[in-house]
N, C-alpha and C. Protein backbone atom coordinates (compact mmCIF):
# COMPACT_ATOMS: atom_id res chain seq x y z
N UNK A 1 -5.28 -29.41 -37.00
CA UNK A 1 -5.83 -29.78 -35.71
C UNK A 1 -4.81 -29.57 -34.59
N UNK A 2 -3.96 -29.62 -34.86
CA UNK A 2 -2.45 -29.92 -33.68
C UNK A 2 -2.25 -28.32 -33.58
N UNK A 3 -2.22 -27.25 -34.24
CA UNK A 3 -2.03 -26.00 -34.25
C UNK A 3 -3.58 -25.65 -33.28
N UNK A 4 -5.13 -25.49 -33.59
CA UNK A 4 -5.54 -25.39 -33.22
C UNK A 4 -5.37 -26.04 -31.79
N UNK A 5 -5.10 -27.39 -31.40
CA UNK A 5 -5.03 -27.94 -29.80
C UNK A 5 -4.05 -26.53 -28.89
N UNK A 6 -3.23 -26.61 -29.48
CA UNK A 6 -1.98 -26.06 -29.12
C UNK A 6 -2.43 -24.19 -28.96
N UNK A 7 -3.07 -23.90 -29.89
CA UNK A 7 -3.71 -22.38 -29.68
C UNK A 7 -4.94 -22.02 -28.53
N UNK A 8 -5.23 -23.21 -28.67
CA UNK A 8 -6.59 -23.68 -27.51
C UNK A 8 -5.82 -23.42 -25.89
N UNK A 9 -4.93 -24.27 -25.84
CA UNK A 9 -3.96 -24.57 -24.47
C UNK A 9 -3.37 -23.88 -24.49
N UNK A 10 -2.83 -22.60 -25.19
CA UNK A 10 -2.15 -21.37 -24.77
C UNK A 10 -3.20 -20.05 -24.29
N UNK A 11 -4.30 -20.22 -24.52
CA UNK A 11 -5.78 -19.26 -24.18
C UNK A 11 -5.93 -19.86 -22.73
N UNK A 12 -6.20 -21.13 -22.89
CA UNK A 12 -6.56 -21.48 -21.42
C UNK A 12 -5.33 -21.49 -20.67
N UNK A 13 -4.53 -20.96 -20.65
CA UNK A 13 -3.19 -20.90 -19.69
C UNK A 13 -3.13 -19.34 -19.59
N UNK A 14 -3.18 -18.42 -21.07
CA UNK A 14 -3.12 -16.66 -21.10
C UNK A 14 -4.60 -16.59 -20.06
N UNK A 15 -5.56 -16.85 -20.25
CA UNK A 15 -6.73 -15.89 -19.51
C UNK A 15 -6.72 -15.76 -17.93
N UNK A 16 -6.56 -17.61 -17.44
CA UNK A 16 -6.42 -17.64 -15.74
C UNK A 16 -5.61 -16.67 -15.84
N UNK A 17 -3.97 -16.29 -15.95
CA UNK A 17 -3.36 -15.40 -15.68
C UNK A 17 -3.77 -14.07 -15.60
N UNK A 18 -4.35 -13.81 -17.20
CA UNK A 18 -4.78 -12.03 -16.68
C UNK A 18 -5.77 -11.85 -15.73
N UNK A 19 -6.31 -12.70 -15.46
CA UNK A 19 -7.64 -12.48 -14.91
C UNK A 19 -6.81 -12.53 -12.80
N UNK A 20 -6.05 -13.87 -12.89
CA UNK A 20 -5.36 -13.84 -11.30
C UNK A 20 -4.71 -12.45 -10.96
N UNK A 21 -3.82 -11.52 -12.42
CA UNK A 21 -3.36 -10.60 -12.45
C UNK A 21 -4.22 -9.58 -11.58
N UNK A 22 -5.12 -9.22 -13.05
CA UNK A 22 -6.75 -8.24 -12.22
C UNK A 22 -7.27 -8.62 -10.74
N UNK A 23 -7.02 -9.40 -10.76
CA UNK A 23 -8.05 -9.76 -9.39
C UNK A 23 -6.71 -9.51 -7.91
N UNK A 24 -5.87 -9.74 -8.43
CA UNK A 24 -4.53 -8.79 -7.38
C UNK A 24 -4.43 -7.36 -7.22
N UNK A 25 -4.97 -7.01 -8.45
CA UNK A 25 -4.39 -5.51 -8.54
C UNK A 25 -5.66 -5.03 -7.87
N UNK A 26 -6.83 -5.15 -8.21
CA UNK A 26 -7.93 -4.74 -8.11
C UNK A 26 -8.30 -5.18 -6.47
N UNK A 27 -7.90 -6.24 -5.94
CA UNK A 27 -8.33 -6.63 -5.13
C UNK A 27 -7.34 -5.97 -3.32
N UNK A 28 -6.31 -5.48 -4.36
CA UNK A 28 -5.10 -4.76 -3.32
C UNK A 28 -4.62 -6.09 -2.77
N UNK A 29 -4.08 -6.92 -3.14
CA UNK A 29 -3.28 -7.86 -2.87
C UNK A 29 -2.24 -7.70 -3.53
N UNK A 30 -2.28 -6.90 -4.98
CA UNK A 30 -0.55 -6.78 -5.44
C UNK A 30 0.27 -6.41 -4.31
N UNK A 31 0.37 -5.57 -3.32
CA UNK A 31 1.45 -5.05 -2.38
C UNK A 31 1.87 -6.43 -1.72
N UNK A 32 1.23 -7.39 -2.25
CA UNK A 32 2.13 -8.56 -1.18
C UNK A 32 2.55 -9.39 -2.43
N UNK A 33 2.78 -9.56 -3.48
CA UNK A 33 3.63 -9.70 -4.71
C UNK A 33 5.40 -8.50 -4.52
N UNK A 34 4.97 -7.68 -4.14
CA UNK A 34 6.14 -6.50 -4.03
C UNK A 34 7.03 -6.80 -2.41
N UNK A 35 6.23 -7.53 -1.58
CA UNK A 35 6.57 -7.41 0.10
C UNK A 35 6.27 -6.01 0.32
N UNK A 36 5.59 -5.32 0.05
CA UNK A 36 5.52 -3.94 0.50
C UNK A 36 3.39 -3.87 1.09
N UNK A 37 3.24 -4.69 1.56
CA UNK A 37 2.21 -4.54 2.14
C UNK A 37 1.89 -4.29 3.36
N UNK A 38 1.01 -3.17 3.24
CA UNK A 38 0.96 -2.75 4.62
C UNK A 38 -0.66 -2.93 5.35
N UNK A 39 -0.10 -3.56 6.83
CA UNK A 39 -1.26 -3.92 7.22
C UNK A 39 -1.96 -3.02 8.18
N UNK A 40 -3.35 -2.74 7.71
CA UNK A 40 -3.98 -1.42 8.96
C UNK A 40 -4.13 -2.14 10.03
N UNK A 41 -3.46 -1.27 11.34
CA UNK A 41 -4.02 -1.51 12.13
C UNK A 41 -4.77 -0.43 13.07
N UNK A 42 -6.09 -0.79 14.31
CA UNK A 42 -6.87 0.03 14.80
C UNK A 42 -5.74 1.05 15.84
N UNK A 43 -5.04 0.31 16.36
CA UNK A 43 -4.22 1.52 17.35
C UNK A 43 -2.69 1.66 16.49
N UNK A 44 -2.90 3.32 16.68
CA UNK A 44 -2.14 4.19 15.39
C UNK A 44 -0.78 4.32 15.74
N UNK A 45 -0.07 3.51 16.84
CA UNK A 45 0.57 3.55 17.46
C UNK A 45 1.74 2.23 16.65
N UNK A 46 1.25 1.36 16.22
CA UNK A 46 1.32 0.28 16.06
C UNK A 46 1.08 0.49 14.68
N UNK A 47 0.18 1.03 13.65
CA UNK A 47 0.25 1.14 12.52
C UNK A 47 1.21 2.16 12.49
N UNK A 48 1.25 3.01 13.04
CA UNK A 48 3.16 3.98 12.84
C UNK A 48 4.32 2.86 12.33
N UNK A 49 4.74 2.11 13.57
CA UNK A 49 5.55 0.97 13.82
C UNK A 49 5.30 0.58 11.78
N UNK A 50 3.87 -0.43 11.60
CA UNK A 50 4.20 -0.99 10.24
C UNK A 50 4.23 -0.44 9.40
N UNK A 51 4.08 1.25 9.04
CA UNK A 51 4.61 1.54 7.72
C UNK A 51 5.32 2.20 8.09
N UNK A 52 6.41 2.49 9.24
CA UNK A 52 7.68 2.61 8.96
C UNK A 52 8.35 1.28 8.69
N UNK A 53 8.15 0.40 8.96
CA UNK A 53 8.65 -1.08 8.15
C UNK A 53 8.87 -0.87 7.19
N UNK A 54 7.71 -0.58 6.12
CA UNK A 54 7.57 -0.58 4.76
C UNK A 54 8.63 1.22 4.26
N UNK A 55 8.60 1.68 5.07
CA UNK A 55 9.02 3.12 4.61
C UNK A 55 9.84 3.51 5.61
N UNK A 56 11.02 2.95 5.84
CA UNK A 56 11.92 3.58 6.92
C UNK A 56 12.77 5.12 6.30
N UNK A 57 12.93 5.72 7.25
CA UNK A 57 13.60 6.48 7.68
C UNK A 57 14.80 6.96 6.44
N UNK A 58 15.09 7.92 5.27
CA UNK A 58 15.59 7.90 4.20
C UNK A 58 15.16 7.29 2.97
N UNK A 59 13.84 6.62 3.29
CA UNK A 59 13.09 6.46 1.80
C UNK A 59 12.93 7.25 0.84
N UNK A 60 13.27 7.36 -0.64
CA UNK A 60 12.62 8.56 -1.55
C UNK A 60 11.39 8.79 -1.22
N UNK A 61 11.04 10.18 -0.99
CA UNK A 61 9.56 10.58 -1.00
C UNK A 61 8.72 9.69 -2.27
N UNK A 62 9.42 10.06 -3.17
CA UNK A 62 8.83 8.99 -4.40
C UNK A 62 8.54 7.77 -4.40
N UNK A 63 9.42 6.83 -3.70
CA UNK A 63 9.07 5.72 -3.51
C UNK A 63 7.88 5.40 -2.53
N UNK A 64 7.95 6.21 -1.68
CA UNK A 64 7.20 5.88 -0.19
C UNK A 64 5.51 6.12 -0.85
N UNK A 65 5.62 7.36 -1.89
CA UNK A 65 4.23 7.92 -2.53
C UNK A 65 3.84 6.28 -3.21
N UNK A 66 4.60 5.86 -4.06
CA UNK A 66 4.28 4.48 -5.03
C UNK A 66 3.84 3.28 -3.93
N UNK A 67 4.51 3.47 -2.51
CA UNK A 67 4.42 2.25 -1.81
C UNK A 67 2.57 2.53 -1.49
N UNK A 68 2.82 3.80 -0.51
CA UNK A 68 1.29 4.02 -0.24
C UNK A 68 0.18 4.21 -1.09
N UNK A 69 0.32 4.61 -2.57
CA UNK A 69 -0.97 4.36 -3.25
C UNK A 69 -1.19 2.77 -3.52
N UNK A 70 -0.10 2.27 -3.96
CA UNK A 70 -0.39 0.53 -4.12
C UNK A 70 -1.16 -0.40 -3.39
N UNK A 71 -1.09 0.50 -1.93
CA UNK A 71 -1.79 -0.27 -0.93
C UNK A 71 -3.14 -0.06 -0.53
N UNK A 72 -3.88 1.39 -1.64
CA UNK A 72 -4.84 1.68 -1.81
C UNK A 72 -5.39 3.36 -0.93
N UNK A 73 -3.66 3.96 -0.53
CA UNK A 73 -3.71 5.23 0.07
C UNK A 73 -4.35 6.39 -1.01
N UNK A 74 -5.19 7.35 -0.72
CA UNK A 74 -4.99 8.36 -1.63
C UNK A 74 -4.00 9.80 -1.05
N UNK A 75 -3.10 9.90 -1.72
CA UNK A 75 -1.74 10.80 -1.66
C UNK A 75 -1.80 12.26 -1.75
N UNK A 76 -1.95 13.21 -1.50
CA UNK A 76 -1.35 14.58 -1.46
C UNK A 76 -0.49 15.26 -1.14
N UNK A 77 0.69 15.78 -2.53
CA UNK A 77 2.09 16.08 -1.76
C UNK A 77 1.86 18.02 -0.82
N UNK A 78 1.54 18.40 0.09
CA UNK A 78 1.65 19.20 1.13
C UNK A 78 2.43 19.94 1.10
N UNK A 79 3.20 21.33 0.97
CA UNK A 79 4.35 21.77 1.00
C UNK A 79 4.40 22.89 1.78
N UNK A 80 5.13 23.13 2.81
CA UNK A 80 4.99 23.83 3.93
C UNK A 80 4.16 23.64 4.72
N UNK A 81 3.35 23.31 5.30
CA UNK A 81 1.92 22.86 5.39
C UNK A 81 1.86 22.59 7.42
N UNK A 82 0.61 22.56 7.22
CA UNK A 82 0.32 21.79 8.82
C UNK A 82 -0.77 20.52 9.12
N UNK A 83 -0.25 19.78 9.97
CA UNK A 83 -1.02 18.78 10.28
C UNK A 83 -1.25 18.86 11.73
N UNK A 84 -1.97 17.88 11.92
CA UNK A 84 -2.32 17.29 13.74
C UNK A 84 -2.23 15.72 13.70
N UNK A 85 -1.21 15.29 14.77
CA UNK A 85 -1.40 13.84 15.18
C UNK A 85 -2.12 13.69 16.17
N UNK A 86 -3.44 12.83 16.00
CA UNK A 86 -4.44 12.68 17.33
C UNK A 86 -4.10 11.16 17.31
N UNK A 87 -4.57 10.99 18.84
CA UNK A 87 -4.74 9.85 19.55
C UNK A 87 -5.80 9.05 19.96
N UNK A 88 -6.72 10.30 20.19
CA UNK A 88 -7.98 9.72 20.75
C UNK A 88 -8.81 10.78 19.99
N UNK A 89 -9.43 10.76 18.83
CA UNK A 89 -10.29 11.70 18.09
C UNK A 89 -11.50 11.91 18.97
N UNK A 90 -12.28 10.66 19.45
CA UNK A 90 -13.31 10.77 20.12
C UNK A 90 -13.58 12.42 21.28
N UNK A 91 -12.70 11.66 22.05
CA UNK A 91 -12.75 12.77 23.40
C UNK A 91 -12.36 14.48 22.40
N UNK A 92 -12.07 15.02 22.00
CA UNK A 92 -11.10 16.38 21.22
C UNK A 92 -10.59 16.43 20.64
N UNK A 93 -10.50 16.79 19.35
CA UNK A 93 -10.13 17.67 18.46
C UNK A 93 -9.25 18.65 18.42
N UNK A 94 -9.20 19.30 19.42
CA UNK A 94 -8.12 20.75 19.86
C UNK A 94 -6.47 19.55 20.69
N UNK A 95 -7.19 18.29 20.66
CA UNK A 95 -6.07 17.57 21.82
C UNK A 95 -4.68 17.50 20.70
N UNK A 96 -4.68 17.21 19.38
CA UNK A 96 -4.03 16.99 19.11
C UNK A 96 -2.38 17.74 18.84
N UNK A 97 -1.14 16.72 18.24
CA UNK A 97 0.16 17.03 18.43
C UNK A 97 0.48 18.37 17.09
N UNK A 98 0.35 19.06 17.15
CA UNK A 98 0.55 20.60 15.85
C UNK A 98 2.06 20.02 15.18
N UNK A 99 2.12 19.86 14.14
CA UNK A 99 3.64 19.95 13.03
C UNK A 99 3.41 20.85 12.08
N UNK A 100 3.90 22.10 11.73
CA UNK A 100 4.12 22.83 11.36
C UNK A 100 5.21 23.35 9.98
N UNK A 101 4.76 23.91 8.80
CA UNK A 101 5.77 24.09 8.41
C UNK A 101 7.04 23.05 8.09
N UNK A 102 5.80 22.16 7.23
CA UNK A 102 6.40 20.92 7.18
C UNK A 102 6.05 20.09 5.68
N UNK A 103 6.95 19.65 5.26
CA UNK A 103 6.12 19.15 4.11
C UNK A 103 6.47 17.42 3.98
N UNK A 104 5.14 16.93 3.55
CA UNK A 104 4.88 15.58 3.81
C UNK A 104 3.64 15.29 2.47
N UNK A 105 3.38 14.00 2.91
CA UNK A 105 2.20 13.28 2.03
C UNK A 105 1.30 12.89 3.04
N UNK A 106 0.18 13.54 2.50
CA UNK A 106 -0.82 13.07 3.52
C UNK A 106 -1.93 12.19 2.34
N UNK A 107 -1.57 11.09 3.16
CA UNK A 107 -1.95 9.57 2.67
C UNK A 107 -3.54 9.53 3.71
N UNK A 108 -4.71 8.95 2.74
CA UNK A 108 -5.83 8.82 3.76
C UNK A 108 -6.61 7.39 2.87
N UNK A 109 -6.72 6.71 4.06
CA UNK A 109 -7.68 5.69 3.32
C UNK A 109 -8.85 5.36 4.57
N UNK A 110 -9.85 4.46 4.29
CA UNK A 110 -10.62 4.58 5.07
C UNK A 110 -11.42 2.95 4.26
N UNK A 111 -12.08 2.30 5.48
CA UNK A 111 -12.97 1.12 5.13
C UNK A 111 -14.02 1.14 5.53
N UNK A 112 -15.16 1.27 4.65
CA UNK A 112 -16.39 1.11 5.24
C UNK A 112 -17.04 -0.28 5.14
N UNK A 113 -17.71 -0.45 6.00
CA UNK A 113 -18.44 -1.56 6.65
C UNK A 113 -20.28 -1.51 6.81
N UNK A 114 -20.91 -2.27 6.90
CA UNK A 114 -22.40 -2.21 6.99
C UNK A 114 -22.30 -0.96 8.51
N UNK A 115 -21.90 -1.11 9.30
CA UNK A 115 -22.18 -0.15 10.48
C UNK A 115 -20.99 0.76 10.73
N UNK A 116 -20.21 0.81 10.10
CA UNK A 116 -19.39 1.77 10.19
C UNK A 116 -18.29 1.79 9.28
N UNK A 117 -17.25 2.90 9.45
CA UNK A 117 -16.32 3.55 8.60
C UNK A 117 -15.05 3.62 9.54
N UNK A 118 -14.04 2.86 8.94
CA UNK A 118 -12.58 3.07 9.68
C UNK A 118 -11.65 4.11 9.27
N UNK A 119 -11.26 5.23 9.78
CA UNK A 119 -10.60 6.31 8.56
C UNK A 119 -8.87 6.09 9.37
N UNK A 120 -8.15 6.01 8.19
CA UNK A 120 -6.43 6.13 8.84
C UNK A 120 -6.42 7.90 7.92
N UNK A 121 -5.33 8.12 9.18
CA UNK A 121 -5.13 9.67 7.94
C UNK A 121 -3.40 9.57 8.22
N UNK A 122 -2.75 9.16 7.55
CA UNK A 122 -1.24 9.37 7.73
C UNK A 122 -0.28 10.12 6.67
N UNK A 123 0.72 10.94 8.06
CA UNK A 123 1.40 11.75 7.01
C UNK A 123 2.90 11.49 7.33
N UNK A 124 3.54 11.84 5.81
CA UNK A 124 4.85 10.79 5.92
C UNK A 124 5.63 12.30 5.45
N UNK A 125 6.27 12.86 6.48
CA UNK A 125 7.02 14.35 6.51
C UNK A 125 8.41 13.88 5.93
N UNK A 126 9.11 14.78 4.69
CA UNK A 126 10.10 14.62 3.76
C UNK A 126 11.02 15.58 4.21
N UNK A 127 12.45 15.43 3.67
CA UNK A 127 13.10 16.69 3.58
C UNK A 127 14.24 16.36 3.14
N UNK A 128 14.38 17.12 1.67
CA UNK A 128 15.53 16.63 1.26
C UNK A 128 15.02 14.90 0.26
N UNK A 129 13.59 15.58 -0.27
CA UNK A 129 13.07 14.09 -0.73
C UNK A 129 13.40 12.53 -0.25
N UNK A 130 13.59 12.91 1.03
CA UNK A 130 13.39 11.90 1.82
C UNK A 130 12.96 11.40 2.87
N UNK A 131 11.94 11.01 3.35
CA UNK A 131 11.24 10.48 4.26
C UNK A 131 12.15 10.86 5.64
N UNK A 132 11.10 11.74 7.13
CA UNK A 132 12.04 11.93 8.29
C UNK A 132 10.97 11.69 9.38
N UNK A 133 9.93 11.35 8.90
CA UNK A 133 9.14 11.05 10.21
C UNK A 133 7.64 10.47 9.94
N UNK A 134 6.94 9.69 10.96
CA UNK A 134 5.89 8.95 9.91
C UNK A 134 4.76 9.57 10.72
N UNK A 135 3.48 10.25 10.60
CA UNK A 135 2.42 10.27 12.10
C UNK A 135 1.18 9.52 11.37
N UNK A 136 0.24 8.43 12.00
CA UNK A 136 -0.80 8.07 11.93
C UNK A 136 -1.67 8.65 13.08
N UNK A 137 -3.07 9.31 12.36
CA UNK A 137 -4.08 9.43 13.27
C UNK A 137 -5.63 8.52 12.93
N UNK A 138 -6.79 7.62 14.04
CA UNK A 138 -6.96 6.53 13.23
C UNK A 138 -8.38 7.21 13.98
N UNK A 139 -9.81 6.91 13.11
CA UNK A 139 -10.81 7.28 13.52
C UNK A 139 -11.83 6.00 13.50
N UNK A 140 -12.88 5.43 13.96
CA UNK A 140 -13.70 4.57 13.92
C UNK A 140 -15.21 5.18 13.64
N UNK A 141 -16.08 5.74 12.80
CA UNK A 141 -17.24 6.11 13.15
C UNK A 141 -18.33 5.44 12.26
N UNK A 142 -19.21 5.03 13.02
CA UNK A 142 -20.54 4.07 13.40
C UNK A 142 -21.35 4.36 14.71
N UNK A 143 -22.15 3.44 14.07
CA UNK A 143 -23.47 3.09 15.19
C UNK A 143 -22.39 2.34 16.53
């Protein structure tokens, strides 16, 4: 009986855990177990600012890739490549900043909502496998 109590009270102590585990990982709350959570924000100006927090300036490309999928980015390493940093997607398309001949991770996540879809598209330019510059461009589309 004392073996069974005792096997009983080690189940009910193992399951809450895996289950608080899953529900972090799954839920994208692990990145704030690590301090490496990054918070979206709507002006891309300001989400620049917080994941260079999380990813300053000489980060391993490697690391910066592990930081941004954790937080629920999907990653593509780019090599030579070109991007555009926009500001205001709405008004043009042609408005945006050209980088060239550049290689980076272009990180994209996006939240949808009953009336709309928030898209971040950020790219984190390397050289020398190491992080040298961060650009966020941020889109809103809905009703």
């Amino acid at each position: 009986m004392n073996i069974l109590q005792k096997l009983l009270s080690l189940i009910l102590i193992i399951i809450p855990c895996i289950l608080l585990i899953a529900c972090c990982w799954v839920g994208n709350i692990f990145p704030l177990l690590f301090g490496d959570k990054i918070w979206l924000h709507k002006n891309p100006d300001v989400m620049e600012k917080e994941i260079l927090h999380r990813l300053p300036v000489g980060t391993s490309v490697d690391k910066a890739k592990a930081i941004m999928k954790r937080n629920g980015f999907k990653c593509e390493d780019i090599q030579n490549g070109v991007y555009y940093r926009y500001r205001d997607i709405r008004i043009n398309y042609s408005k945006g900043t050209k980088h060239s001949h550049v290689n980076f991770l272009d990180c994209r996540i996006n939240k949808p909502s009953l009336i709309n879809t928030e898209y971040w598209w950020t790219q984190v330019e390397y050289r020398d496998e190491s992080v040298t510059h961060i650009s966020v461009s941020y889109r809103n589309v809905g009703l």
